[in-house]
Protein backbone atom coordinates (compact mmCIF):
# COMPACT_ATOMS: atom_id res chain seq x y z
CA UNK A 1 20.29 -16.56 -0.02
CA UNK A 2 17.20 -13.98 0.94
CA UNK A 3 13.75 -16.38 0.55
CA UNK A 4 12.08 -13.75 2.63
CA UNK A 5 8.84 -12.99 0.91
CA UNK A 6 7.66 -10.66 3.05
CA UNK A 7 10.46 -7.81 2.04
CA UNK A 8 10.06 -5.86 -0.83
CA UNK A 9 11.63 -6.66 -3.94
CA UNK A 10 14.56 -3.74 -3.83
CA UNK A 11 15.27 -5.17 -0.22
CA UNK A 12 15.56 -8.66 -1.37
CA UNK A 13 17.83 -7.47 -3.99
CA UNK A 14 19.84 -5.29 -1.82
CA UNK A 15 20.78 -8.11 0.45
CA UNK A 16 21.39 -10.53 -1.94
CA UNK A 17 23.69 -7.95 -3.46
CA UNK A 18 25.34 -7.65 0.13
CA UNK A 19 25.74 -11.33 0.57
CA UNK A 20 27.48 -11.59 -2.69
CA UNK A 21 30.09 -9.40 -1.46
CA UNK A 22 29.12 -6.37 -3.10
CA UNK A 23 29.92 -3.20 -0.51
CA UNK A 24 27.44 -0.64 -0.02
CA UNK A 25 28.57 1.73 -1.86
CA UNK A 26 28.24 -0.49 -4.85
CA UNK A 27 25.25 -1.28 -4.38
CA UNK A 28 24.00 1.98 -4.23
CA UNK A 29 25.20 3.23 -7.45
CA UNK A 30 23.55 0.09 -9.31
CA UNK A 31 20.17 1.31 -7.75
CA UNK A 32 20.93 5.20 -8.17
CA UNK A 33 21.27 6.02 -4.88
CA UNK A 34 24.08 6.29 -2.11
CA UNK A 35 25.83 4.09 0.45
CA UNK A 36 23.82 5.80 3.38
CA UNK A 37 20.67 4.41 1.19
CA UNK A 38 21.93 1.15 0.92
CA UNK A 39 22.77 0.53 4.71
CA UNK A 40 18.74 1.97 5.68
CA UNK A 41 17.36 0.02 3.05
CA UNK A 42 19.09 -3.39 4.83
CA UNK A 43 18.42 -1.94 8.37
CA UNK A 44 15.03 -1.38 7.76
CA UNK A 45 14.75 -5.10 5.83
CA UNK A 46 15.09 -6.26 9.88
CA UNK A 47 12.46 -4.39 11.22
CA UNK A 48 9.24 -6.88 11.03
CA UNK A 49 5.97 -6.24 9.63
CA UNK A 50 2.81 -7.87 9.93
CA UNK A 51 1.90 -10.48 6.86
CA UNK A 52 -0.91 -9.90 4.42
CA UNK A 53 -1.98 -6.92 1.92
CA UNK A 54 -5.26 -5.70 4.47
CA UNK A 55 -3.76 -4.79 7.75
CA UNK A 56 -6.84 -3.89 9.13
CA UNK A 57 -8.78 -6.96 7.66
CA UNK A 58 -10.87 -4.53 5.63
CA UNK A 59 -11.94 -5.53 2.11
CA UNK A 60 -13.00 -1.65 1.20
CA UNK A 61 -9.93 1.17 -0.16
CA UNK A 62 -9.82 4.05 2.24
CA UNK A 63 -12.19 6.16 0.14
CA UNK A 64 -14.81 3.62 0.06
CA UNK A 65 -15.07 3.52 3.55
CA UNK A 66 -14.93 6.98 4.21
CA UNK A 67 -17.84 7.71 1.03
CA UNK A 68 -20.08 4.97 2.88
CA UNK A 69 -19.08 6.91 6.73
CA UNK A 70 -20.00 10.24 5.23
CA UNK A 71 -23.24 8.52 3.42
CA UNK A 72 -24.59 7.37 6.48
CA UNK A 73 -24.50 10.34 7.72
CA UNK A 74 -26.45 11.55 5.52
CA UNK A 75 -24.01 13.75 3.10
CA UNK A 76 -25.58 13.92 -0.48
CA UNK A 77 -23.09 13.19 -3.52
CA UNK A 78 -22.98 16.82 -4.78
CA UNK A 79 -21.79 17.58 -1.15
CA UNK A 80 -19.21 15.16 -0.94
CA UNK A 81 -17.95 15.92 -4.58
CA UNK A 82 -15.65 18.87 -3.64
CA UNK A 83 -14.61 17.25 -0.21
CA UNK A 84 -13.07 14.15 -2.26
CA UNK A 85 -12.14 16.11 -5.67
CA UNK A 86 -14.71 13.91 -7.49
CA UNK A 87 -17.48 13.97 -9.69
CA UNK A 88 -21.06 13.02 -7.64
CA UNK A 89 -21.37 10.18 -10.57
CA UNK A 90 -17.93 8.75 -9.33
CA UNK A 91 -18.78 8.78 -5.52
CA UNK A 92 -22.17 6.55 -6.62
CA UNK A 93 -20.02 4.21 -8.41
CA UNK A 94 -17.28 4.19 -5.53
CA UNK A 95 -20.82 3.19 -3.04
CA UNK A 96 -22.06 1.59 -5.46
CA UNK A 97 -18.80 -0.85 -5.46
CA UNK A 98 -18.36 -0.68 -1.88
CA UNK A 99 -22.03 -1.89 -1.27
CA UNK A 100 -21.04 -4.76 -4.05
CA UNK A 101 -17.55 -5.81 -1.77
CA UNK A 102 -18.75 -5.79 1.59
CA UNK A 103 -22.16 -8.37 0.27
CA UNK A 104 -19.22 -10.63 -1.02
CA UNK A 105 -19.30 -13.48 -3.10
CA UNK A 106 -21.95 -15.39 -2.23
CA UNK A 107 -24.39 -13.06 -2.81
């Protein structure tokens, strides 16, 4: 049985599917897809990962670090607004957030 919790849930499935016996063909048409599918999604189940959701250890989303990069550089919001496809009000609130993350909880 697949206990793996660091696969996705349509790999865990997949195998679990395979060790019941199921070929890959099968397996494929339950998920919509083809036998090739099937045998890369199981390949690539092998290939290892590293653990945990921040790979970088970063608490801030791309854009938050890039908003606070580009702020202390000393890019004003109205600049920034076309760059990121957002409104200067929604850049503060991304720095604003940002700012609030990186003090943590204890503050």
């Amino acid at each position: 049985m697949v206990h793996d919790t660091s696969l996705r849930p349509v790999e865990r499935r997949v195998l679990r599917m395979s060790e019941q016996g199921l070929d890959d063909a099968e397996i494929g048409r339950r998920f919509r897809h083809s036998a090739d599918w099937t045998a890369r999604v199981r390949s690539l189940s092998e290939v290892p990962r590293p653990n945990g959701h921040h790979l970088r250890g970063d608490v801030l989303r791309p854009i938050e670090r890039r908003v606070l990069r580009w702020r202390a550089a000393g890019a004003d919001y109205d600049e920034l607004a076309p760059r990121f496809r957002r409104s200067p009000d929604f850049l503060r609130q991304v720095e604003a957030l940002a700012q609030y993350r990186l003090r943590g909880p204890d503050s």
